[in-house]
C-alpha atoms as a PDB file:
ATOM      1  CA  UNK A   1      -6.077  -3.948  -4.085  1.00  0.00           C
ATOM      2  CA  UNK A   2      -9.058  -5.122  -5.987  1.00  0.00           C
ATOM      3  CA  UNK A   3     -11.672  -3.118  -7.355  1.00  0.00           C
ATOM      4  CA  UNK A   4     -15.371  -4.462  -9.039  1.00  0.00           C
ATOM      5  CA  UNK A   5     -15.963  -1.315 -11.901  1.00  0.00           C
ATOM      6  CA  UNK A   6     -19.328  -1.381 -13.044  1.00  0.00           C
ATOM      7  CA  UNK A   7     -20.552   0.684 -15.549  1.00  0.00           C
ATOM      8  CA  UNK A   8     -23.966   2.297 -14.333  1.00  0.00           C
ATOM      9  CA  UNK A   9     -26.757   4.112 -15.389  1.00  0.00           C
ATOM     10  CA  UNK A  10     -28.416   4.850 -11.585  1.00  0.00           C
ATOM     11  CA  UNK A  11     -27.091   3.861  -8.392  1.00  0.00           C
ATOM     12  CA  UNK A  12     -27.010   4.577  -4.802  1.00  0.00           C
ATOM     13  CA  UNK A  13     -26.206   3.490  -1.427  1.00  0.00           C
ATOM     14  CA  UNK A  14     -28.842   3.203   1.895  1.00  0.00           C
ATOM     15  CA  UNK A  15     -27.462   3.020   5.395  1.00  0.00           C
ATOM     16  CA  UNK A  16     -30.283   3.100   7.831  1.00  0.00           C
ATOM     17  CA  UNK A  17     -32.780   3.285   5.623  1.00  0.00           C
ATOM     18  CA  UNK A  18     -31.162   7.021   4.355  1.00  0.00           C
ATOM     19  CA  UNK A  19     -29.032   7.824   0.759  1.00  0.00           C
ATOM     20  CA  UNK A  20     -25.334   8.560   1.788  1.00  0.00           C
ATOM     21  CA  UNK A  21     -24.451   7.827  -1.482  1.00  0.00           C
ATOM     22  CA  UNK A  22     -25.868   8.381  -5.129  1.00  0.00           C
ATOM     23  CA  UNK A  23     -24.973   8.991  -8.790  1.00  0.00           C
ATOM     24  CA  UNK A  24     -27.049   9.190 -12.195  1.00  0.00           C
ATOM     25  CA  UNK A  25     -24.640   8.296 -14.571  1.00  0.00           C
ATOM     26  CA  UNK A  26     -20.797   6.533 -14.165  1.00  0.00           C
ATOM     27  CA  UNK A  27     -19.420   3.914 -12.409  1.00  0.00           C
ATOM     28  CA  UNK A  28     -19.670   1.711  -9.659  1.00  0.00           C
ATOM     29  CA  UNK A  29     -16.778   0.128  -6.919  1.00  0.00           C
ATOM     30  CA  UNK A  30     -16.446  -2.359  -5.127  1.00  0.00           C
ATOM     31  CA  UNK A  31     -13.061  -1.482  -3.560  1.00  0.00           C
ATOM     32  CA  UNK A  32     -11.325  -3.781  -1.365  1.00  0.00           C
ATOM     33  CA  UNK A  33      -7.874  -3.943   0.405  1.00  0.00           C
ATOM     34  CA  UNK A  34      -4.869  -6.420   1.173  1.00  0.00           C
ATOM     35  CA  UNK A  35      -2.198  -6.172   3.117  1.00  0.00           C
ATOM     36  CA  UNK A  36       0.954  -4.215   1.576  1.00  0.00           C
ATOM     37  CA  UNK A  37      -1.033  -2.183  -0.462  1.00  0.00           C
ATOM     38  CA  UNK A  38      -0.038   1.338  -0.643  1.00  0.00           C
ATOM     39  CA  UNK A  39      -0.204   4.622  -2.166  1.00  0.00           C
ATOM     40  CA  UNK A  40       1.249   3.787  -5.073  1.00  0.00           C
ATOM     41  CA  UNK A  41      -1.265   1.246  -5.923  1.00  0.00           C
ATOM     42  CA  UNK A  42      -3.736   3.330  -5.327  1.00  0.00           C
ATOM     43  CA  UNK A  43      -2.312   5.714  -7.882  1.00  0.00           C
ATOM     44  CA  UNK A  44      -2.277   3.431 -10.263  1.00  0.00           C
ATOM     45  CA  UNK A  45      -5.989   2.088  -9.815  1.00  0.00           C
ATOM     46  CA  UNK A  46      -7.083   5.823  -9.704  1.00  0.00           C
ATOM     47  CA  UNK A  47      -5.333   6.337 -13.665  1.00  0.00           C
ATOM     48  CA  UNK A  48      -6.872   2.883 -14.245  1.00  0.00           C
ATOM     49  CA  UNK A  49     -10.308   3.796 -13.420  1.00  0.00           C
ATOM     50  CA  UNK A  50     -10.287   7.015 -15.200  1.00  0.00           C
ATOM     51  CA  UNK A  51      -9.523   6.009 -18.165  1.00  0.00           C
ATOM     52  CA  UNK A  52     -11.099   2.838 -18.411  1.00  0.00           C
ATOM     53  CA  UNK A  53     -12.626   2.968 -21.732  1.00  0.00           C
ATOM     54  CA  UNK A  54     -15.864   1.000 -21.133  1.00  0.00           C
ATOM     55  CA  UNK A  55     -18.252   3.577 -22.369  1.00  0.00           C
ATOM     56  CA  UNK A  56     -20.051   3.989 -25.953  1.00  0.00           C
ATOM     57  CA  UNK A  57     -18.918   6.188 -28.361  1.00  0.00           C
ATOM     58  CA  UNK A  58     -21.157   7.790 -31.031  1.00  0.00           C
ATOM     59  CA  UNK A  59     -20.921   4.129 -33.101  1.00  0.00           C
ATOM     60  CA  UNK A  60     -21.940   2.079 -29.796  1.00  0.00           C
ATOM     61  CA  UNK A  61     -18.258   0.600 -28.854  1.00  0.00           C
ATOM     62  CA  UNK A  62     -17.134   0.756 -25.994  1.00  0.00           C
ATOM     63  CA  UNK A  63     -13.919   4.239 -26.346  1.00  0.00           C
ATOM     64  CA  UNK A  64     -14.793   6.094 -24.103  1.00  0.00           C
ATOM     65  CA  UNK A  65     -13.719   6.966 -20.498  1.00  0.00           C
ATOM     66  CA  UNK A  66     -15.723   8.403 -17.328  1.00  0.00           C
ATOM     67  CA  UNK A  67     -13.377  11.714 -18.185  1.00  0.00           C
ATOM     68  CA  UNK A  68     -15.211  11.531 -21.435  1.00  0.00           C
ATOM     69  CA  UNK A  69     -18.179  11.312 -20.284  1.00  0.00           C
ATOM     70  CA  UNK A  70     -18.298  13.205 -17.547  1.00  0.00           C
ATOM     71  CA  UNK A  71     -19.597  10.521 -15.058  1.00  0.00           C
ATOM     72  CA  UNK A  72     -19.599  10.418 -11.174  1.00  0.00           C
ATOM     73  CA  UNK A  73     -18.392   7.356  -8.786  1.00  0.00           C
ATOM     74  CA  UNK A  74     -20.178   4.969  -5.838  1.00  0.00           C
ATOM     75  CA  UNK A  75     -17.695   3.728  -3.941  1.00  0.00           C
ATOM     76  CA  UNK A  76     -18.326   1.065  -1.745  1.00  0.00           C
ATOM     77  CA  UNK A  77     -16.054  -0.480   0.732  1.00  0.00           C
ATOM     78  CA  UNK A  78     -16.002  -4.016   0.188  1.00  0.00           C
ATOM     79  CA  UNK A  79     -13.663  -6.277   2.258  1.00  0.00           C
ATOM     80  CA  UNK A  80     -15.358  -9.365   1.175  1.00  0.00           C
ATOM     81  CA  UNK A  81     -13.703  -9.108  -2.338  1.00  0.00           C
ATOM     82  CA  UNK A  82     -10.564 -11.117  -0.510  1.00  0.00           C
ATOM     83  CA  UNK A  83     -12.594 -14.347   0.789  1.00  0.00           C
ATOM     84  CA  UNK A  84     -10.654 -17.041   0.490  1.00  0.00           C
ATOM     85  CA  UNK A  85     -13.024 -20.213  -0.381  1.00  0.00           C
ATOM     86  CA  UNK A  86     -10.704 -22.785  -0.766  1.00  0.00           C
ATOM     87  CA  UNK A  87     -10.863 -24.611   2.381  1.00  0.00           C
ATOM     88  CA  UNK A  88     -14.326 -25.379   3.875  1.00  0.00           C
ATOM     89  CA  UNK A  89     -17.573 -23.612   2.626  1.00  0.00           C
ATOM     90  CA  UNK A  90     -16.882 -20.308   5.352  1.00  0.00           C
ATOM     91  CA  UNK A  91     -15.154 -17.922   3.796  1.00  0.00           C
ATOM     92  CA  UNK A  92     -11.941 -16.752   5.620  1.00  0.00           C
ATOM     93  CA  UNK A  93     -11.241 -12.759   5.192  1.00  0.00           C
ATOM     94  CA  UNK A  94      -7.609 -13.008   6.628  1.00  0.00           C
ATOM     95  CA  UNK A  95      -5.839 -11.372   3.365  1.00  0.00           C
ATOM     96  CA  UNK A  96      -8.377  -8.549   3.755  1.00  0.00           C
ATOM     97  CA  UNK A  97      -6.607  -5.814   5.303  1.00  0.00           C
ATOM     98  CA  UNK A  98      -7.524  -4.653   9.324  1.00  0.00           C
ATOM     99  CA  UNK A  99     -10.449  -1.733   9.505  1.00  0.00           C
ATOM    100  CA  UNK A 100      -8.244   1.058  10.750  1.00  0.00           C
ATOM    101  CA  UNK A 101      -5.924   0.219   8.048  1.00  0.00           C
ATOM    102  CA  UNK A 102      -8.101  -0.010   5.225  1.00  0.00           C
ATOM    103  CA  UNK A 103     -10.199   3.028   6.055  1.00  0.00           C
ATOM    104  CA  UNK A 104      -7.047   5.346   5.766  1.00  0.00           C
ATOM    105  CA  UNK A 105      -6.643   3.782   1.896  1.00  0.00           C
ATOM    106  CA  UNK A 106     -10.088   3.674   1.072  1.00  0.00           C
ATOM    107  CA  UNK A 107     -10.373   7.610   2.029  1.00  0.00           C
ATOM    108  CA  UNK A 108      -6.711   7.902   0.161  1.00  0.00           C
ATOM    109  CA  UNK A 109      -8.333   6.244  -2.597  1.00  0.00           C
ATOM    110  CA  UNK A 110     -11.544   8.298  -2.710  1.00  0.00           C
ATOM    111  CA  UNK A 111      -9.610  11.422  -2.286  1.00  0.00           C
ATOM    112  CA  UNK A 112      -7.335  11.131  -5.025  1.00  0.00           C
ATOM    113  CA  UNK A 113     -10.357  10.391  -7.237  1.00  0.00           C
ATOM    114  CA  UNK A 114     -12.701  13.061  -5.970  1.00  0.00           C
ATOM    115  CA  UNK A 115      -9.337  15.058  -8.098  1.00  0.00           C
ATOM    116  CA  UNK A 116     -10.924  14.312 -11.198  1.00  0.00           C
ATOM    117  CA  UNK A 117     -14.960  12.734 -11.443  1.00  0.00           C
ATOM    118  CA  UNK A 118     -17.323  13.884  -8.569  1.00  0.00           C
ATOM    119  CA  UNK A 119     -17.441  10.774  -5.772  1.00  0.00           C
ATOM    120  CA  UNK A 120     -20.067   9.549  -3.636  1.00  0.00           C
ATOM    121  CA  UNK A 121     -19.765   7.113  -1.074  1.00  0.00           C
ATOM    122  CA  UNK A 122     -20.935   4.245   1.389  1.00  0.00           C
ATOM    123  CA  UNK A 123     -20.057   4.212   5.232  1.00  0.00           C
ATOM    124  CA  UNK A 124     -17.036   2.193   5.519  1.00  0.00           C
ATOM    125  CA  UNK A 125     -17.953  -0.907   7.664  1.00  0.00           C
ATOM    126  CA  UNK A 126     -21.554  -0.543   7.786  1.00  0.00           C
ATOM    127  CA  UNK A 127     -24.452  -2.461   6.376  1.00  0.00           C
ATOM    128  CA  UNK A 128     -24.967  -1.110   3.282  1.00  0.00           C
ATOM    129  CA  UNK A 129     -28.102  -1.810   1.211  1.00  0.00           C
ATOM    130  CA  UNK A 130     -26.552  -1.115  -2.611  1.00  0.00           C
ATOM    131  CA  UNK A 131     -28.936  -0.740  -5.795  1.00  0.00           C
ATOM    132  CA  UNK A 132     -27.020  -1.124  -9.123  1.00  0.00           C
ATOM    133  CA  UNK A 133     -28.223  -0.100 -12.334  1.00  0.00           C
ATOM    134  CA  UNK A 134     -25.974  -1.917 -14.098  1.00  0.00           C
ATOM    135  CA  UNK A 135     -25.887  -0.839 -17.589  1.00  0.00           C
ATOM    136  CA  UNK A 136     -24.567  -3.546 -20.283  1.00  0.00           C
ATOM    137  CA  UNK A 137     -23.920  -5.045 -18.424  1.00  0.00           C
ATOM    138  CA  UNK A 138     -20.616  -3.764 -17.945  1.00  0.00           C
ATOM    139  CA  UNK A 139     -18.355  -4.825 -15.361  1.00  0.00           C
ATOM    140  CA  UNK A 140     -14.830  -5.051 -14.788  1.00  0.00           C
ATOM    141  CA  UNK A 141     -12.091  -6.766 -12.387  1.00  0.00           C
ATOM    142  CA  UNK A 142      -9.100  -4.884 -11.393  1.00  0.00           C
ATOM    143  CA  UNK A 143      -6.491  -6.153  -9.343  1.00  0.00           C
ATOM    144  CA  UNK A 144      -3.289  -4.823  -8.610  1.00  0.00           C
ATOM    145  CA  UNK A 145      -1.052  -5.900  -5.601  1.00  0.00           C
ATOM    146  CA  UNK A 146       2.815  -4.480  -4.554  1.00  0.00           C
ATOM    147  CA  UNK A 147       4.561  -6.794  -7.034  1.00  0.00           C
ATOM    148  CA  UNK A 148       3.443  -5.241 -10.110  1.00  0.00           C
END
């Protein structure tokens, strides 16, 4: 599993041409899936993201998590976070895991976090037209697979 986490001061989601998503204040994902990823990794990125502590404190460094500060999510399904650009100048999305698949995690994974921050979301396989207020800027990889 590999998730983009960008911190944000505005952001939303269009899909045709209407808001399905929005938040003033949080974080961003881009949230993409592999084969063999699970539950369990999903737990794990859902701690991660909480607690993340990419936001300011009262002296301007960077202690503080969305719990802290009371942010919301966008989520945004992204498969193209596994292209593989080795070969050729196409990228191939073969370790990106099958729709059906990855639309029972992704909901898993929304679910779980919808527990603790308020979540917004994208439309899972549509064209999505995303503007990012991305404050810092701030942005973070995660990755986490099934042998870790």
């Amino acid at each position: 599993m590999k998730v983009v986490c960008m911190r944000s001061l505005s952001s939303n989601v269009l899909v045709d041409d209407k808001i399905t998503g929005k938040i003033d204040h949080g974080l961003v994902l881009l949230v993409g899936f592999t084969d063999n990823d699970n539950e369990k990794i999903i737990d794990y990125m859902v701690n991660k993201i909480i607690n993340l502590r990419i936001f300011d404190d009262e002296n301007g460094i960077m202690n503080r998590s969305l719990l802290d500060v009371k942010g919301s999510i966008l989520s945004i399904s992204q498969f193209t976070l596994y292209a593989d650009t080795k070969k050729g100048n196409r990228p191939s999305y073969i370790k990106a895991m099958k729709g059906e698949e990855a639309t029972k995690l992704y909901d898993l994974f929304n679910q779980k976090l919808s527990n603790y921050v308020h979540v917004e979301t994208g439309v899972f396989g549509a064209d999505m037209l995303v503007d990012i207020q991305n404050n810092g800027p701030v942005t973070i990889i995660l990755e986490r697979s099934e042998n870790e």
